[in-house]
Protein backbone atom coordinates (compact mmCIF):
# COMPACT_ATOMS: atom_id res chain seq x y z
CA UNK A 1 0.00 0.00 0.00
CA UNK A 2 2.61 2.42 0.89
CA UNK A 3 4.67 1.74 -2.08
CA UNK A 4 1.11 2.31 -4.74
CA UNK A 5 1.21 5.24 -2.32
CA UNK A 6 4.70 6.63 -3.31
CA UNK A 7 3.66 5.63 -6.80
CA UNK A 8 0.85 7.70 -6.92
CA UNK A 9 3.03 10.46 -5.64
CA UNK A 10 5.88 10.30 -8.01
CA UNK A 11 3.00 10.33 -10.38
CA UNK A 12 1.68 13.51 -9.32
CA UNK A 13 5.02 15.20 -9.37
CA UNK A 14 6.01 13.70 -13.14
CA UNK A 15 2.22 16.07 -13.81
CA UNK A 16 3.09 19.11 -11.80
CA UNK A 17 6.69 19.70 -12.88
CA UNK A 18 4.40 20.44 -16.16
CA UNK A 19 2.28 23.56 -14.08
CA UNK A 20 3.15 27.36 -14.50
CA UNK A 21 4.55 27.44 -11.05
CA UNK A 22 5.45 24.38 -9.69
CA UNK A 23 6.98 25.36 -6.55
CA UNK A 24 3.03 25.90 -5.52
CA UNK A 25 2.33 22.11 -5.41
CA UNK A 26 5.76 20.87 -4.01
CA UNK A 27 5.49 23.77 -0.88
CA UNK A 28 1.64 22.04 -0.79
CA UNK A 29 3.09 18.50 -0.39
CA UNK A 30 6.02 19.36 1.44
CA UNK A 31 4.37 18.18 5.34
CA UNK A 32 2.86 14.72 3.72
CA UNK A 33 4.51 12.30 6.06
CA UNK A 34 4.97 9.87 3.17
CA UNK A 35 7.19 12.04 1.84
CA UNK A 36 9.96 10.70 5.17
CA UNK A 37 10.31 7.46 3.47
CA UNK A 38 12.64 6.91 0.92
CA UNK A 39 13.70 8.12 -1.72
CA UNK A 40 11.51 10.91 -1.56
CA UNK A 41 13.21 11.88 1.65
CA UNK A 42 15.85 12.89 -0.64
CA UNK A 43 13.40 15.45 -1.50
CA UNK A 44 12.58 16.71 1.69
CA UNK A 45 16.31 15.96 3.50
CA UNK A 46 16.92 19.56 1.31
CA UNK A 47 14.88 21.60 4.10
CA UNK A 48 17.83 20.59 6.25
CA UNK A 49 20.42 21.46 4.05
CA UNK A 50 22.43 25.06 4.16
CA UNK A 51 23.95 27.09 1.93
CA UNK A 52 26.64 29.71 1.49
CA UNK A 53 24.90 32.97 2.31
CA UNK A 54 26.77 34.71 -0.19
CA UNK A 55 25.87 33.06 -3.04
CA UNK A 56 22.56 31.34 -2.38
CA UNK A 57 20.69 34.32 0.03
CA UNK A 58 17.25 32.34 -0.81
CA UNK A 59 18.37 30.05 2.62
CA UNK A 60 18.32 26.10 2.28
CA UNK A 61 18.79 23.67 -0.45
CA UNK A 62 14.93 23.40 -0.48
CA UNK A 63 14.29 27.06 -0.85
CA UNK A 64 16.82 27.28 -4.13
CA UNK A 65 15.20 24.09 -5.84
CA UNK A 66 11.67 25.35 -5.55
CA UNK A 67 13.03 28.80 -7.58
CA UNK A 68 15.38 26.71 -10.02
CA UNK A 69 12.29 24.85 -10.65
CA UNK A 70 9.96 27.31 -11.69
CA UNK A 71 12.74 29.03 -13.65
CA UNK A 72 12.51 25.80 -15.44
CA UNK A 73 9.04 25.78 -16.02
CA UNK A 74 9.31 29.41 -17.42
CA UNK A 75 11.77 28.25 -19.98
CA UNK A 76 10.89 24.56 -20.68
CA UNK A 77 9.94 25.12 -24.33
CA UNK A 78 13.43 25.65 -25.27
CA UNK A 79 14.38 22.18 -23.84
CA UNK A 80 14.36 18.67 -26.61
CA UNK A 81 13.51 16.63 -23.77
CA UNK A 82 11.26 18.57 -21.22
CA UNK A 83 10.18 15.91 -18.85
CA UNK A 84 14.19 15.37 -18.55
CA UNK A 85 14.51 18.92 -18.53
CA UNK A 86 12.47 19.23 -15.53
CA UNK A 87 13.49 16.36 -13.49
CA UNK A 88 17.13 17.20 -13.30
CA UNK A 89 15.98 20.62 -12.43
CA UNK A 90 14.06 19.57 -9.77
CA UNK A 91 17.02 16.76 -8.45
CA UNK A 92 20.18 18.79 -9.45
CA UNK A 93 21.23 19.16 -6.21
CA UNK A 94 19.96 16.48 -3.93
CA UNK A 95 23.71 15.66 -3.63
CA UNK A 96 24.30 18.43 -1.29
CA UNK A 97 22.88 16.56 1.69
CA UNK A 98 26.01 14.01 1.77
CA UNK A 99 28.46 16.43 0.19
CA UNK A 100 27.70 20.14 2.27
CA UNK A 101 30.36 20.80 4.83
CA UNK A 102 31.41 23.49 6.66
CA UNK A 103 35.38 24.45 5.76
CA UNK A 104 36.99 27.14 7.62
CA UNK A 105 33.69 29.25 8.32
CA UNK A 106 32.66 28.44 4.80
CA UNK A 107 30.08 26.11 3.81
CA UNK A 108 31.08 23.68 0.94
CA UNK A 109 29.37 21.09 -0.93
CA UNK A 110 32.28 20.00 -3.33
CA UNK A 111 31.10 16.84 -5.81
CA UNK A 112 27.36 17.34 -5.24
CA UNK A 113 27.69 16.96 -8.62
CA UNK A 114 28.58 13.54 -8.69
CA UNK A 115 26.89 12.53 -6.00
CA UNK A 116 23.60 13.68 -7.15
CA UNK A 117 24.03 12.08 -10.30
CA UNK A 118 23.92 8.70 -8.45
CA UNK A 119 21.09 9.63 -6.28
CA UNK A 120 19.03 10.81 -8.73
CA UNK A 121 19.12 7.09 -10.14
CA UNK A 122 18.38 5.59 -6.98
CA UNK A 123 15.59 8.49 -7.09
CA UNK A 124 14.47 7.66 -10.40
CA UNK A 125 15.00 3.71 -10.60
CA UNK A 126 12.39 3.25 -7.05
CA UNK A 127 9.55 4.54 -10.04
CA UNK A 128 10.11 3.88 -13.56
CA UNK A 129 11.89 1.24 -15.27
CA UNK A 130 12.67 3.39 -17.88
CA UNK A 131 16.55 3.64 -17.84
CA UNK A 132 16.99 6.11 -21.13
CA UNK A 133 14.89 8.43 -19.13
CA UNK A 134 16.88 8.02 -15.71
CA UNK A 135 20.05 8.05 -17.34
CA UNK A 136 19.54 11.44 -19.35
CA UNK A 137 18.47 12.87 -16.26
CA UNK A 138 21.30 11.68 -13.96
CA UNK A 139 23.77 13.18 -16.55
CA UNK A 140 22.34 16.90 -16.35
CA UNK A 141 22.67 16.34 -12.76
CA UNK A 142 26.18 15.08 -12.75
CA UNK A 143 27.20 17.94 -15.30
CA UNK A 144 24.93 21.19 -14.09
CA UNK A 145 28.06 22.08 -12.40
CA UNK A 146 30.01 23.13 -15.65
CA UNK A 147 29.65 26.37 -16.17
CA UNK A 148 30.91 27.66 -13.29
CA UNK A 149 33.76 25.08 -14.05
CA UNK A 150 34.40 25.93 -18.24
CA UNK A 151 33.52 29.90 -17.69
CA UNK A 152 35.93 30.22 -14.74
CA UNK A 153 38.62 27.69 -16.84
CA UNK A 154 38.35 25.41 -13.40
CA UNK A 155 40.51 22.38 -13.25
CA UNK A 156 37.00 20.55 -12.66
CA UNK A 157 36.37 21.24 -16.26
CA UNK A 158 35.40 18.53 -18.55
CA UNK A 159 34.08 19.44 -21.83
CA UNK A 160 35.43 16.41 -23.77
CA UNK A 161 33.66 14.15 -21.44
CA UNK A 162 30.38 16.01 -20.89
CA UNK A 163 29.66 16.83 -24.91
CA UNK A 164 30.02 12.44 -24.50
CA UNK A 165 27.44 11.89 -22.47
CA UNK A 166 24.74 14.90 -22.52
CA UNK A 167 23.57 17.81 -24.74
CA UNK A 168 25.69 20.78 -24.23
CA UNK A 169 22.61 23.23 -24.81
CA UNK A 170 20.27 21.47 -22.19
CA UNK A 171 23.54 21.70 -19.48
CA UNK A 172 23.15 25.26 -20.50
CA UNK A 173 19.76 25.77 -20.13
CA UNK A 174 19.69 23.95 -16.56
CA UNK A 175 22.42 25.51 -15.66
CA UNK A 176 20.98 28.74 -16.37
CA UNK A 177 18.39 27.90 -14.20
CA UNK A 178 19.99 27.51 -11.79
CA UNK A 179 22.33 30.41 -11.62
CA UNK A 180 18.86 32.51 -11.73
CA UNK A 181 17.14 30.29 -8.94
CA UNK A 182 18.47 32.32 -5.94
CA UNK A 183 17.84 35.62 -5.08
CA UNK A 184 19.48 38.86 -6.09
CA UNK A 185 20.25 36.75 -9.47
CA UNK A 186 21.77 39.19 -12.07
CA UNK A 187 20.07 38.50 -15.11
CA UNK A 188 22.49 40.34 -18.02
CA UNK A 189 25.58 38.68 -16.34
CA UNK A 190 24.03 35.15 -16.16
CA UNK A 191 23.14 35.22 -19.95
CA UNK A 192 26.83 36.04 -20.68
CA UNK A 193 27.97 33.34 -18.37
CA UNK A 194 25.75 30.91 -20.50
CA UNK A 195 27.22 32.66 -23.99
CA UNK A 196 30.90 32.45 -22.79
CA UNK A 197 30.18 28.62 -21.49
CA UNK A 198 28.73 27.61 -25.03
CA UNK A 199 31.41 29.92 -27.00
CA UNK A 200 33.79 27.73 -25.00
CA UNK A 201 32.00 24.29 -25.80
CA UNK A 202 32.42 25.23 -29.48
CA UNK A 203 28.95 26.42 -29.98
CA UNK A 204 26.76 29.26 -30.45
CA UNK A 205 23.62 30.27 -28.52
């Protein structure tokens, strides 16, 4: 019963990822005691989860994913995969639970990345048996990370190995998303992050 339960609830999300605004039916959901078990903990483990003040002001991992989410819903119809699209937006960083530290009066959350790239299978794999799907999605996840990375010419940067395994313009768009997902979000400058990442990847926007 519990697990039609979950079912029906992973259902319900696949539909409202889809709405204008979906932030308004995760915050809805967000007490539903169902959501403790796993993996949807996952979900709700993010309340719990802090973040530098300086560069995510919007509070908790929780807080940023609702805005990154409807950021995605706002710009969905540029995505060639938008259920994809909107799943990693809505799992991109459920990595940060296992990965946030804090590092000399900083708080960190180095590889959440990678991390979240493997959760989001477990995530994925408890509802659908669909592993094209989970695996598209677990690579935006595992790759959102990038730009920061290729703009800033980090050592983290991989663009051999990402243009491999995901569409460079959907890591773009995600990431974009989630650069404006936070508040204070500087619109002009995030655009030319995403035009220097793509110039960089050997493509145009």
């Amino acid at each position: 019963m519990k697990s039609a339960m979950k079912q029906q609830l992973f259902e319900h999300m696949d539909e409202h990822l889809f709405d204008e605004q979906p932030s308004s039916y995760f915050n809805r959901i967000n007490g539903d005691p169902i959501l403790e078990q796993f993996p949807l903990s996952l979900l709700t483990d993010m309340r719990n989860v802090p973040q530098s003040p300086q560069f995510h002001p919007e509070g908790n991992v929780w807080n940023h994913t609702m805005m990154v989410i409807d950021e995605a819903a706002i710009r969905k119809k540029y995505s060639n995969d938008r259920r994809t699209f909107l799943w990693a937006a809505l799992l991109h960083d459920i990595g940060k639970k296992g990965s946030t530290k804090h590092r000399n009066g900083r708080i960190t959350a180095y590889d959440h990345d990678k991390l979240g790239a493997e959760l989001s299978k477990d995530f994925l794999s408890e509802f659908t048996e669909d592993t094209y799907f989970i695996n598209k999605v677990s690579a935006l996840v595992r790759w959102h990370m990038q730009i920061l990375f290729v703009v800033k010419s980090l050592k983290f940067a991989d663009i051999q190995r990402m243009k491999e395994e995901v569409d460079i313009r959907e890591v773009a768009l995600l990431g974009f998303c989630d650069r404006m997902g936070r508040l204070g979000a500087d619109r002009k400058k995030e655009e030319e992050n995403i035009r220097i990442f793509l110039d960089k990847c050997g493509l145009r926007r």
